[in-house]
PDB file of N, CA and C in Angstrom:
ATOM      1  N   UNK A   1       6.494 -11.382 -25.131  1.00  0.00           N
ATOM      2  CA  UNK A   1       6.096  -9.998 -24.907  1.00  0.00           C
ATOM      3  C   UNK A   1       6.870  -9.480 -23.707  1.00  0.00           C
ATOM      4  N   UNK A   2       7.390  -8.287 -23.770  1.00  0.00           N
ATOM      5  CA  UNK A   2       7.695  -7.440 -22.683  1.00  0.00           C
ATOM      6  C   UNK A   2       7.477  -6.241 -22.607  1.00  0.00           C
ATOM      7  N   UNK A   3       7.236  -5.630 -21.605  1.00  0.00           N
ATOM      8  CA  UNK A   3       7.052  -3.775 -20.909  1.00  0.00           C
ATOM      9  C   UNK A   3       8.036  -3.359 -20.098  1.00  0.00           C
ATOM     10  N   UNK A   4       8.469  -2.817 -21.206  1.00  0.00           N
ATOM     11  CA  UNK A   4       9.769  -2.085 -19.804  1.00  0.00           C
ATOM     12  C   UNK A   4       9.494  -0.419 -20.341  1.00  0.00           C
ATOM     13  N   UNK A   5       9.859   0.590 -18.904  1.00  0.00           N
ATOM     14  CA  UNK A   5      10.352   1.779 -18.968  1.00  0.00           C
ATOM     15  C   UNK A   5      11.260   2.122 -20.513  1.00  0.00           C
ATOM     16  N   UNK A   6      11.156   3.431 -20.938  1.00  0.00           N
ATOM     17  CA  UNK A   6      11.919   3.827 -22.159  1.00  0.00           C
ATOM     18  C   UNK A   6      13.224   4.643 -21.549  1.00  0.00           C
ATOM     19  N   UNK A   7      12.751   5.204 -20.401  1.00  0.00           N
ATOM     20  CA  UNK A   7      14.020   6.168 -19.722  1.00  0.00           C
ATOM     21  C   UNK A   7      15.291   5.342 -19.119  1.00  0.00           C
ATOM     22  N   UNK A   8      14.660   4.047 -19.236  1.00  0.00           N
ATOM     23  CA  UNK A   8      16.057   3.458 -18.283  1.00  0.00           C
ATOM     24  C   UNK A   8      15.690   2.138 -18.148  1.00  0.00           C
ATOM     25  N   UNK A   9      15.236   1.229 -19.203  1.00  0.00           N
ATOM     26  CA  UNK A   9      15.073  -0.012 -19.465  1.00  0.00           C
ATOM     27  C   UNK A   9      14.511  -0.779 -18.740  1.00  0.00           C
ATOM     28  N   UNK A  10      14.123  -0.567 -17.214  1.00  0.00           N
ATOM     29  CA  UNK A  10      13.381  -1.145 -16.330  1.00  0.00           C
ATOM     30  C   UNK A  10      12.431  -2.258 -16.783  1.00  0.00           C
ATOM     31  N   UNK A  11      11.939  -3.561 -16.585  1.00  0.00           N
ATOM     32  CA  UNK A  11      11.285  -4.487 -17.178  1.00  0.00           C
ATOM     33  C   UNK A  11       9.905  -4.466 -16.067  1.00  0.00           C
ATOM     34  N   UNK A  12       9.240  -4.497 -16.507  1.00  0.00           N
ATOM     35  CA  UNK A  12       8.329  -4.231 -15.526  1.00  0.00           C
ATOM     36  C   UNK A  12       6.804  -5.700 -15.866  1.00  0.00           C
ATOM     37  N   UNK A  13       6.484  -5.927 -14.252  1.00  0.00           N
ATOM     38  CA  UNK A  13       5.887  -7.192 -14.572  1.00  0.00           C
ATOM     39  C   UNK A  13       4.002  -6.988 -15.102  1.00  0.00           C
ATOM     40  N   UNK A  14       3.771  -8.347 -15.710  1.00  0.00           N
ATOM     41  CA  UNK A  14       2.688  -7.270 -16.402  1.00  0.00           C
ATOM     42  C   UNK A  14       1.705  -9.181 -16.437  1.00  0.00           C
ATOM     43  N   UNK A  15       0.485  -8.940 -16.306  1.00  0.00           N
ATOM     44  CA  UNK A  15      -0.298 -10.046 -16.890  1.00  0.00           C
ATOM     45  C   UNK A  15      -1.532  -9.798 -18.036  1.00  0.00           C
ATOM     46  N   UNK A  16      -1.709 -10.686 -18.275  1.00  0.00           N
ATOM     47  CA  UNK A  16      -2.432 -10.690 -19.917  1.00  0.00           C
ATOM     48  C   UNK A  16      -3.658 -11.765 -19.918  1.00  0.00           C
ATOM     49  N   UNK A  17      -4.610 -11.294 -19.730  1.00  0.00           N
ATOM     50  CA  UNK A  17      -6.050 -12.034 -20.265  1.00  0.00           C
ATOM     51  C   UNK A  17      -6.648 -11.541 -21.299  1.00  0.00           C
ATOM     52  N   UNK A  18      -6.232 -12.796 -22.541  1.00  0.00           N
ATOM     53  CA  UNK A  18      -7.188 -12.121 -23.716  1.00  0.00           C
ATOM     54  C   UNK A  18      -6.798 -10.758 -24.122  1.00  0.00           C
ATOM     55  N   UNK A  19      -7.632  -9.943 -24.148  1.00  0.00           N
ATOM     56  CA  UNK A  19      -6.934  -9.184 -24.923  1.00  0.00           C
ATOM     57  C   UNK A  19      -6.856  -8.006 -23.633  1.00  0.00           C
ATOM     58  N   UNK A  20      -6.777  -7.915 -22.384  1.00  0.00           N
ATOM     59  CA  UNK A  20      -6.796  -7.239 -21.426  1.00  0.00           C
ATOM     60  C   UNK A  20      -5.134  -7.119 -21.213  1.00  0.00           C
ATOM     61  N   UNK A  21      -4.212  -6.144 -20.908  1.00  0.00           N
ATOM     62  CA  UNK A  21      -3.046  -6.344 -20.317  1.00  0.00           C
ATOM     63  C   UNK A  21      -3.358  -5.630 -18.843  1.00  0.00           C
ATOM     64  N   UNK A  22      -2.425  -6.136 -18.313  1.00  0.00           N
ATOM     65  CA  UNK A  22      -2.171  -4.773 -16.795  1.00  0.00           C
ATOM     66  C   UNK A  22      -1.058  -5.108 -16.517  1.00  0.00           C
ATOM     67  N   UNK A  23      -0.433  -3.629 -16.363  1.00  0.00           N
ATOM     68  CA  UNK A  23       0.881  -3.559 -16.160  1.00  0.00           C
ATOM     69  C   UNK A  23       1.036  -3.014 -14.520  1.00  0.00           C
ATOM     70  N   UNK A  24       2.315  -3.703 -14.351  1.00  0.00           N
ATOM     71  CA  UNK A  24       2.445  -3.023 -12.620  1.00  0.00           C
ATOM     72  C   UNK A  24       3.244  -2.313 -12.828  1.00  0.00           C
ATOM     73  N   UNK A  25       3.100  -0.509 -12.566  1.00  0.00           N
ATOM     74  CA  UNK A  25       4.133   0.303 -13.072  1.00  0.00           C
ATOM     75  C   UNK A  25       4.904   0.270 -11.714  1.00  0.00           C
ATOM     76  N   UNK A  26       6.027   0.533 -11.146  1.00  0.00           N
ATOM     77  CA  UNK A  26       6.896   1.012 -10.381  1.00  0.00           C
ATOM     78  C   UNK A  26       7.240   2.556 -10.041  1.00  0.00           C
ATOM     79  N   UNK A  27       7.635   2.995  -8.998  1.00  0.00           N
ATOM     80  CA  UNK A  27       7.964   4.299  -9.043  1.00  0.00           C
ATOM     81  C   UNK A  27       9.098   5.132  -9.099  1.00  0.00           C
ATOM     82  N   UNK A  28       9.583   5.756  -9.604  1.00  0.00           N
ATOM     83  CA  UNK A  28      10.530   6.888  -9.326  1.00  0.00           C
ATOM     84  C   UNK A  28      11.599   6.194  -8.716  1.00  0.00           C
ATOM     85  N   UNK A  29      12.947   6.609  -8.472  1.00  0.00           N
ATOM     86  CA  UNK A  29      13.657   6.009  -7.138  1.00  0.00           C
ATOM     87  C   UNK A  29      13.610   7.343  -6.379  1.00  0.00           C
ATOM     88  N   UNK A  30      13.647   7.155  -5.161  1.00  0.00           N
ATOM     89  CA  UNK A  30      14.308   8.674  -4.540  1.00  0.00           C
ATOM     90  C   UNK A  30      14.525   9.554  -4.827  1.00  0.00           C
ATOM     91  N   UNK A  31      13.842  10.824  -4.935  1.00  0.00           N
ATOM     92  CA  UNK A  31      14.707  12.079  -5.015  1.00  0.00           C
ATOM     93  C   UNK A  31      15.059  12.385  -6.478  1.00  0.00           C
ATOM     94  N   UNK A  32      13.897  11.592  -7.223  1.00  0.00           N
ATOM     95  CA  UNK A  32      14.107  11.816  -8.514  1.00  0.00           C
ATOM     96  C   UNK A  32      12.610  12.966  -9.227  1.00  0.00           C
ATOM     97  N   UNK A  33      12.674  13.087  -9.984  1.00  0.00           N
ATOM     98  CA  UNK A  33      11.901  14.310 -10.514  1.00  0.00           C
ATOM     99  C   UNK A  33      10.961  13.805 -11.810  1.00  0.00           C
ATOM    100  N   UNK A  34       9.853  14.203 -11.615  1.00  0.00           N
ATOM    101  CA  UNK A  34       9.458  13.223 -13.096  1.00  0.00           C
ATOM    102  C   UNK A  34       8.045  13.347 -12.993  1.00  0.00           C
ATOM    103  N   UNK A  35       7.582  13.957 -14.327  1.00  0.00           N
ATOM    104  CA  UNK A  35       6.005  13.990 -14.146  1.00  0.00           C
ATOM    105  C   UNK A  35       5.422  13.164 -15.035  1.00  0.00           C
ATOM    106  N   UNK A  36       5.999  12.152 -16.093  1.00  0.00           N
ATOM    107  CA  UNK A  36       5.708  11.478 -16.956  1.00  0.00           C
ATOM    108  C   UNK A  36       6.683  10.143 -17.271  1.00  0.00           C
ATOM    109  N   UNK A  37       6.150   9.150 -17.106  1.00  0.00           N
ATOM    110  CA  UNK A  37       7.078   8.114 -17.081  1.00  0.00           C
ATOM    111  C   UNK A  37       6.605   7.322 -18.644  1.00  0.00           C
ATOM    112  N   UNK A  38       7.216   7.039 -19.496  1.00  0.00           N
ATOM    113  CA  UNK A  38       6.635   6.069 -20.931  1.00  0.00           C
ATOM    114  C   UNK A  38       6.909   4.841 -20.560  1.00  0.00           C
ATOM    115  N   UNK A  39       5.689   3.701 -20.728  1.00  0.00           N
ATOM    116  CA  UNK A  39       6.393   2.469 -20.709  1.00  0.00           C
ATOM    117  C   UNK A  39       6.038   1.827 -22.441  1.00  0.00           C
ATOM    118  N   UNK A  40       6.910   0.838 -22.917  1.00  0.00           N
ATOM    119  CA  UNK A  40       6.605   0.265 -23.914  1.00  0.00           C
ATOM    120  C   UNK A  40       5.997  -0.828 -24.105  1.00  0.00           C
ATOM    121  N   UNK A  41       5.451  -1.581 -24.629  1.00  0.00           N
ATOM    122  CA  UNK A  41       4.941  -3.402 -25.227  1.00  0.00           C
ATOM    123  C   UNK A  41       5.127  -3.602 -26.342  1.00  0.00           C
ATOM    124  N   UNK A  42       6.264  -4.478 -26.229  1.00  0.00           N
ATOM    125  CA  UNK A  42       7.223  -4.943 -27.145  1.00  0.00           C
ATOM    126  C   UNK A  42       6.524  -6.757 -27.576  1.00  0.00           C
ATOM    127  N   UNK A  43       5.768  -6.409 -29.011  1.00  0.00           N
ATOM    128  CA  UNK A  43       5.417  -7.647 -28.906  1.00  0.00           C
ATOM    129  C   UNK A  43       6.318  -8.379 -29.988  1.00  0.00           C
ATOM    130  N   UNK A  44       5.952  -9.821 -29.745  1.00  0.00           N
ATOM    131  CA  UNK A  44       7.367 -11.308 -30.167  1.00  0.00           C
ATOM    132  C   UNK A  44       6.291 -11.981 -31.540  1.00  0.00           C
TER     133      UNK A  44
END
């Protein structure tokens, strides 16, 4: 399984109990603009 960003492939770290996920989202870089970020879960 992986979660990454859709805007710019970012992999982002994530843990899984059962059927619980939590994802650690990241932010923005600098000076960037953005009121909605998509992340995906790509399951194997």
């Amino acid at each position: 399984m992986r979660v990454r960003y859709t805007d710019n492939g970012e992999e982002l770290r994530f843990e899984q109990n059962g059927n619980e996920l939590r994802v650690f989202a990241t932010q923005y870089p600098y000076g960037t603009n953005g009121v909605v970020r998509v992340a995906e879960a790509e399951l194997k």
